[in-house]
Structure formats: structure tokens, C-alpha cells
N, C-alpha and C. Protein backbone atom coordinates (compact mmCIF):
# COMPACT_ATOMS: atom_id res chain seq x y z
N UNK A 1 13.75 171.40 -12.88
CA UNK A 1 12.51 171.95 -12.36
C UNK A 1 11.35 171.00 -12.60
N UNK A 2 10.99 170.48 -14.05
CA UNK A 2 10.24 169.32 -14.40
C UNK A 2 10.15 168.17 -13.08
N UNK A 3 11.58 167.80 -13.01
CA UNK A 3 11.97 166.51 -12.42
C UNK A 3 11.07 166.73 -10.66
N UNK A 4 11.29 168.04 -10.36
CA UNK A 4 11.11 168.02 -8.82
C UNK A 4 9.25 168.44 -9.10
N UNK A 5 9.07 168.92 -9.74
CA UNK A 5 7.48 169.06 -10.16
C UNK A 5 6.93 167.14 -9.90
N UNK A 6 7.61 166.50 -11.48
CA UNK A 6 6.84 165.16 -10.96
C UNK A 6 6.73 164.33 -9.89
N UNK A 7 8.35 164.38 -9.36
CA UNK A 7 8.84 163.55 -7.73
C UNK A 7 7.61 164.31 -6.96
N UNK A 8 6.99 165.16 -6.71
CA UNK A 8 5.84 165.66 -5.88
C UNK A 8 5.04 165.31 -6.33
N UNK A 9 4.29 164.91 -7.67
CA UNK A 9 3.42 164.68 -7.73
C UNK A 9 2.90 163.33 -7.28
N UNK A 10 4.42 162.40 -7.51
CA UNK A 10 4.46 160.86 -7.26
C UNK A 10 4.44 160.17 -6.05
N UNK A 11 5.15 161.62 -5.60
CA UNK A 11 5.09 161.28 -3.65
C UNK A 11 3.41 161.67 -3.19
N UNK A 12 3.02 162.81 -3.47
CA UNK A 12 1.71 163.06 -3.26
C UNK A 12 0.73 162.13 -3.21
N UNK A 13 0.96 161.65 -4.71
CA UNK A 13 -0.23 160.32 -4.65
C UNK A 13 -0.01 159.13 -4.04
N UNK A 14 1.27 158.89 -4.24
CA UNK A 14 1.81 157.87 -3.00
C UNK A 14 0.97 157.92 -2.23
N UNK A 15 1.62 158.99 -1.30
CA UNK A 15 1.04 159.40 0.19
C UNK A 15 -0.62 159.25 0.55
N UNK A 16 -1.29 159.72 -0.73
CA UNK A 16 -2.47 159.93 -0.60
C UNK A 16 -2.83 158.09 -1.15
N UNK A 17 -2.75 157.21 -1.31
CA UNK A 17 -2.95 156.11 -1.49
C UNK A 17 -2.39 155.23 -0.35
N UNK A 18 -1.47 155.54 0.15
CA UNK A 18 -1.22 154.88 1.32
C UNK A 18 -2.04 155.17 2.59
N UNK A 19 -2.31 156.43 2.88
CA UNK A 19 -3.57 157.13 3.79
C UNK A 19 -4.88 156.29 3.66
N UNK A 20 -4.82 156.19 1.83
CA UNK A 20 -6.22 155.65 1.89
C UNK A 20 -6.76 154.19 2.22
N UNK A 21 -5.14 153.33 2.11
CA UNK A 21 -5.29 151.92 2.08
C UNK A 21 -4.92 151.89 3.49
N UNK A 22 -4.94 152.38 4.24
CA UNK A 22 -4.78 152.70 6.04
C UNK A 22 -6.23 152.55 6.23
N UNK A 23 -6.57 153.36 5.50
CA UNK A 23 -7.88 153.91 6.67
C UNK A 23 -9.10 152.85 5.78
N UNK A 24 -8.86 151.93 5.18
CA UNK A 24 -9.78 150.86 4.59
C UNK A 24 -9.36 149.77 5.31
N UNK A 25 -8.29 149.57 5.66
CA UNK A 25 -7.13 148.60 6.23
C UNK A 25 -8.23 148.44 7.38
N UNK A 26 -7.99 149.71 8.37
CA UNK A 26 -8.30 149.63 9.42
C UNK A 26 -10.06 149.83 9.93
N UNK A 27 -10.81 149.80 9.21
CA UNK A 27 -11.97 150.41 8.89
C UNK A 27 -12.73 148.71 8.45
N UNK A 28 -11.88 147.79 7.32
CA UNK A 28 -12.30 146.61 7.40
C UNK A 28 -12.21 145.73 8.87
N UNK A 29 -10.75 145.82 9.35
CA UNK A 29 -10.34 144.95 10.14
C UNK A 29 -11.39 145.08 11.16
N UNK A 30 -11.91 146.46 11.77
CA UNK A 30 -12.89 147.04 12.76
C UNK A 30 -14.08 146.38 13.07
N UNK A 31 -14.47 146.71 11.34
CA UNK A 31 -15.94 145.81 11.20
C UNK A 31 -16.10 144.20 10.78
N UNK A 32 -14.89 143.91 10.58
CA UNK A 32 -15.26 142.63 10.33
C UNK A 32 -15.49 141.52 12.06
N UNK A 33 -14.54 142.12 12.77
CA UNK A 33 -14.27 141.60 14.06
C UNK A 33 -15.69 141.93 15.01
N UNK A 34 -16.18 143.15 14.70
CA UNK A 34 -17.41 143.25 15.63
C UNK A 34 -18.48 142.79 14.52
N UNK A 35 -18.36 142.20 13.59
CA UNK A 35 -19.50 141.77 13.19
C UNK A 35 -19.71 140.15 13.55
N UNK A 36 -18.35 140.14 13.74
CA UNK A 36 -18.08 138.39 13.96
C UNK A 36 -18.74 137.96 15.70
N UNK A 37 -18.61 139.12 16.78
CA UNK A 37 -18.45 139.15 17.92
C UNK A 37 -20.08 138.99 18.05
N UNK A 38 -20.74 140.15 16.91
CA UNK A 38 -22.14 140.12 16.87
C UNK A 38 -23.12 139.02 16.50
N UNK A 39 -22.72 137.92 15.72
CA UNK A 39 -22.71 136.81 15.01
C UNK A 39 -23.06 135.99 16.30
N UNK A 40 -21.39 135.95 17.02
CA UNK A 40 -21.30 135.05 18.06
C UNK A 40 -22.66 134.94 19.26
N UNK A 41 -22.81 136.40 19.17
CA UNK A 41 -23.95 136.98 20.53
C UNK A 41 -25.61 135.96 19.98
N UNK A 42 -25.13 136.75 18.80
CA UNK A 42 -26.98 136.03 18.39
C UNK A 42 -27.21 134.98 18.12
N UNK A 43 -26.06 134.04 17.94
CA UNK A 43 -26.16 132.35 18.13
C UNK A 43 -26.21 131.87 19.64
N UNK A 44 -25.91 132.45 19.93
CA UNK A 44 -25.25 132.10 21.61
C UNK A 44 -26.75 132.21 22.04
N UNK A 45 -27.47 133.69 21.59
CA UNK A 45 -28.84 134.40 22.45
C UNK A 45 -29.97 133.19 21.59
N UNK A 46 -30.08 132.62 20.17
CA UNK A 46 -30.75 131.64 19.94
C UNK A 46 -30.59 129.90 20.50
N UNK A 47 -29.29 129.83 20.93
CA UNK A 47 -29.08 128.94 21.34
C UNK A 47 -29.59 128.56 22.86
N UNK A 48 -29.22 129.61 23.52
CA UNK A 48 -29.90 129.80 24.79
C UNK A 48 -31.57 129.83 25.10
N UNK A 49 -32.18 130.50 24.36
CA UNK A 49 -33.55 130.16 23.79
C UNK A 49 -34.28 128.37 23.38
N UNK A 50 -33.30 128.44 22.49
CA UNK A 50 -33.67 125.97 22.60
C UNK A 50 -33.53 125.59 23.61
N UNK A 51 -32.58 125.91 24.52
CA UNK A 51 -32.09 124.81 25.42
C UNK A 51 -33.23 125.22 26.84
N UNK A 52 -33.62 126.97 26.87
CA UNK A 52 -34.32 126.98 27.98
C UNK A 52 -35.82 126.38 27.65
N UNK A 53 -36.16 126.28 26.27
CA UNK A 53 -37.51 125.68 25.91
C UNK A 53 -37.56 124.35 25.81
N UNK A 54 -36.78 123.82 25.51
CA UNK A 54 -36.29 122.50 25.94
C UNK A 54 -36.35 121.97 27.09
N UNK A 55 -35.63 122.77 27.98
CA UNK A 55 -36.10 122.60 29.33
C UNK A 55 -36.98 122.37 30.15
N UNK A 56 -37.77 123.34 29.64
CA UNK A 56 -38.83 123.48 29.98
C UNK A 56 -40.19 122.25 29.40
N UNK A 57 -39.41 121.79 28.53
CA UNK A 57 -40.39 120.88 27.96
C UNK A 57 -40.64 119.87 28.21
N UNK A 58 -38.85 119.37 29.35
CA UNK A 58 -38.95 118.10 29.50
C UNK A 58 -38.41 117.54 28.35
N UNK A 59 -37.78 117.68 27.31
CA UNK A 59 -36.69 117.36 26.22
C UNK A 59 -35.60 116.69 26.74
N UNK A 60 -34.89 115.49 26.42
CA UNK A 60 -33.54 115.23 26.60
C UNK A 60 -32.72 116.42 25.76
N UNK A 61 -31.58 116.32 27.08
CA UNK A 61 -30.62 117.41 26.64
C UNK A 61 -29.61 117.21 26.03
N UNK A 62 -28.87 117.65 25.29
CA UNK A 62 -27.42 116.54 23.87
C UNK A 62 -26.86 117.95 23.39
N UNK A 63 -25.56 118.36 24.00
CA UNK A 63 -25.20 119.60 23.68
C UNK A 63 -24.81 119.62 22.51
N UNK A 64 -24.75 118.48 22.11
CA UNK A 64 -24.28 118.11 20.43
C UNK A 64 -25.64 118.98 19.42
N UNK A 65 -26.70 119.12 19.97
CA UNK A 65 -27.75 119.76 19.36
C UNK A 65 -27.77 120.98 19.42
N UNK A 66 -26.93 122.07 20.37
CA UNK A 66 -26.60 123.06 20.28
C UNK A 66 -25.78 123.99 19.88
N UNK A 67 -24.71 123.02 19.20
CA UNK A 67 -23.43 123.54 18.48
C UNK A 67 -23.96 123.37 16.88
N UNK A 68 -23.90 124.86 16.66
CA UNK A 68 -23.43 124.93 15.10
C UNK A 68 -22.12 125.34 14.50
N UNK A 69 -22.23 124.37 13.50
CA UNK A 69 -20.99 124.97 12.57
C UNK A 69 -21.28 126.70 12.10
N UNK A 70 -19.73 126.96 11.40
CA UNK A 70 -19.55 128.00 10.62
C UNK A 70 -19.97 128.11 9.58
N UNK A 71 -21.14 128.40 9.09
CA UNK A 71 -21.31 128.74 7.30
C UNK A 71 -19.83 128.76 6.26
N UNK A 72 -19.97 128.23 5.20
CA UNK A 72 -18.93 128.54 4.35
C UNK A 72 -19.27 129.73 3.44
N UNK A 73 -18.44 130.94 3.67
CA UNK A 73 -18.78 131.76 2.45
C UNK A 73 -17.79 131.95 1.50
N UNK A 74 -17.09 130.71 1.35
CA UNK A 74 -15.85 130.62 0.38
C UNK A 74 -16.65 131.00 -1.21
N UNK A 75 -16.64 131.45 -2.10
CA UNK A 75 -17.06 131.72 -3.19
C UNK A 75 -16.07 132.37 -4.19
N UNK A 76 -16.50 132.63 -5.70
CA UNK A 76 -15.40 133.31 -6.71
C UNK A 76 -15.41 134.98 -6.47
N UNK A 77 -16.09 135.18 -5.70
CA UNK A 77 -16.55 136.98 -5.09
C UNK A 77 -15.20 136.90 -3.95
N UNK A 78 -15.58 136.25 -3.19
CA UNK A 78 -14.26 136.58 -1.82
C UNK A 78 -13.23 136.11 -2.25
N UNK A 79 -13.17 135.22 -3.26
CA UNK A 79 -11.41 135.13 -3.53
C UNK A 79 -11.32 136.06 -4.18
N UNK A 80 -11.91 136.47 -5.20
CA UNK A 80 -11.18 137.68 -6.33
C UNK A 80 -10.99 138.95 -5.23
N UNK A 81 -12.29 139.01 -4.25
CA UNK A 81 -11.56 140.03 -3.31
C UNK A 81 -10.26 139.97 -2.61
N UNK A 82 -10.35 138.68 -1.99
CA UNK A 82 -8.75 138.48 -1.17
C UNK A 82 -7.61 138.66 -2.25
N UNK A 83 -7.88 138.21 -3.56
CA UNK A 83 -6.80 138.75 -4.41
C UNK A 83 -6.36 139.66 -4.59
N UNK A 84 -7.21 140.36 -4.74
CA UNK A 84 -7.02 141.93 -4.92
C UNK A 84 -6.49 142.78 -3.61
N UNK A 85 -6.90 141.99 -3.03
CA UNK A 85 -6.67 143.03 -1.49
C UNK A 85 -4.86 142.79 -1.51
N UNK A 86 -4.48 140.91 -1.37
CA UNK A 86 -3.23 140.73 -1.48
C UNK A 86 -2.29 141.62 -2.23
N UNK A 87 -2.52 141.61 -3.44
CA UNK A 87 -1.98 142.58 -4.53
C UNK A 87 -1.90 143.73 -4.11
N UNK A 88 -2.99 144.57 -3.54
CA UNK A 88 -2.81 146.00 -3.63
C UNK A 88 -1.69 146.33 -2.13
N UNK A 89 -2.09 145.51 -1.35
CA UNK A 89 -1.17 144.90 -0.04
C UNK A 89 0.03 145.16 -0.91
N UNK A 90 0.82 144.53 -1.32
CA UNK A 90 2.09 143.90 -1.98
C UNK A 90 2.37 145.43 -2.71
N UNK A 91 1.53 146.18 -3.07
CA UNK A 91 2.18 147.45 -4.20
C UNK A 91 2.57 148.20 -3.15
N UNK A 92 0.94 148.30 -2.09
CA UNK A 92 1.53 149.60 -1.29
C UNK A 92 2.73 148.81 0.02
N UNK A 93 2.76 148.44 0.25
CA UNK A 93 4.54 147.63 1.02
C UNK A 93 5.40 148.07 0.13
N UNK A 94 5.42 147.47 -0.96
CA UNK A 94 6.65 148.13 -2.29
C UNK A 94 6.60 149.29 -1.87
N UNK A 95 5.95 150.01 -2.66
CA UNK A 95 5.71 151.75 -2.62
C UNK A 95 6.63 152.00 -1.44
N UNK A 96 5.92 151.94 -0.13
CA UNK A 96 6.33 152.53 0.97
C UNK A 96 7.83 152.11 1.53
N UNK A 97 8.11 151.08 1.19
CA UNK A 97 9.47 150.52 1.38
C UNK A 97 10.51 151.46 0.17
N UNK A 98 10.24 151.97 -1.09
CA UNK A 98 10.56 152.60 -1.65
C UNK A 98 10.93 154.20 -1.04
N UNK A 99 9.64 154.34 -0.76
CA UNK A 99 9.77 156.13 -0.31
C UNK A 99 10.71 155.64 0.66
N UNK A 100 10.70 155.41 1.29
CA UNK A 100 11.42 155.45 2.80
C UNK A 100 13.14 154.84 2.49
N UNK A 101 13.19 153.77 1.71
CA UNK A 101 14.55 153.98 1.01
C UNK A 101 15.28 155.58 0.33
N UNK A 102 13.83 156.18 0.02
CA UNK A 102 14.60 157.41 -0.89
C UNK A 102 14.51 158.22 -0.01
N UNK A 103 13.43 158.41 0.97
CA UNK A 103 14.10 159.30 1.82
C UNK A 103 15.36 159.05 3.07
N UNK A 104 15.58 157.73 3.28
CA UNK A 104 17.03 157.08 3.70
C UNK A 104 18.24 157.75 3.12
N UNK A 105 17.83 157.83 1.60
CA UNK A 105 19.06 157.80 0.81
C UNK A 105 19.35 159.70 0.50
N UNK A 106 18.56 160.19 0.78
CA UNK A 106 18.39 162.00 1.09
C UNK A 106 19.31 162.42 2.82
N UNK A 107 18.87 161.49 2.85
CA UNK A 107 19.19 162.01 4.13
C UNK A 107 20.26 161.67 4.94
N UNK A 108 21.21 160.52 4.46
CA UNK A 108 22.14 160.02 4.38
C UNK A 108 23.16 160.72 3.73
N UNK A 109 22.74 161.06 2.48
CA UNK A 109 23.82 162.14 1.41
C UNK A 109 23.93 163.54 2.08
N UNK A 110 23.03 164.10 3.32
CA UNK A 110 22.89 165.10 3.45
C UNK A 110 24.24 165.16 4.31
């Protein structure tokens, strides 16, 4: 009776940790992509701005002056994040590759 008490409790939180690393999963991936798209717009909308004042100015034109690089935001903050993210990645895969072996193995014996 113990035994089937804890197996619920273990699956429960499982479950409820896998839900939660879903919906962060998918909730980062969301915003990171439209923030990037947004990024793109407002370089593009300042860039477009030089070149028509430029224009207008009678400026030689050198598209080489309109391309910017990518900022680096490599730092000890985003790696310890990507670490962590990797890791918690790697438990919940375990985990879930687990449940799903044990419920394989239930349901197989059945």
C-alpha cells in the first residue's frame, strides 16, 4: 500500500515537472524568436533611415556602412544559464524515457 502511495507521488511530480519544463520550453523558444524577428525590424527600420538621409544628402553610398554585426552577449550569466537548461534537459529526457519504459513494461506484463 506504502509502495503504490509513493509510485504516485513520484509519477505526479514527474508529470507535473515535465508539464512545467514544456510550457518554459515552449514559452522561451516563442519569445526568443519574435524578439530576434523584432531586433531584425528595427535595424532594418534604422538602417533604412541612414541610407534615405544619405540620400538625400548627396552622401556616397557603401553598403558596407549599412551592415551591422551581431552584438556578443556571450557572458558567465548565459553560460551558467545554458548549463543549467542542458542539465535539466538531460534529467527530464531521463525521467520521461523512464516513465514510459515503466509504463512499456505494465503493459507488456499485462
Amino acid at each position: 500500500m506504502k509502495t503504490d502511495k509513493k509510485n504516485k507521488i513520484v509519477m505526479t511530480t514527474i508529470g507535473l515537472l515535465f508539464i512545467g519544463y514544456l510550457g518554459l520550453y515552449f514559452a522561451y523558444g516563442y519569445d526568443y524568436f519574435e524578439f530576434q524577428e523584432y531586433r531584425r525590424t528595427v535595424m532594418t527600420r534604422e538602417q533604412i533611415e541612414r541610407f534615405e538621409a544619405d540620400v538625400l544628402a548627396g552622401n556616397p553610398i557603401d553598403i558596407e556602412s549599412y551592415i551591422t554585426g551581431e552584438p556578443d552577449f556571450s557572458n558567465r550569466v548565459s553560460w551558467l544559464g545554458n548549463v543549467l537548461t542542458n542539465a535539466i534537459s538531460r534529467v527530464i529526457t531521463a525521467s520521461t524515457l523512464a516513465v514510459f519504459q515503466t509504463i512499456s513494461s505494465y503493459v507488456t506484463e499485462s
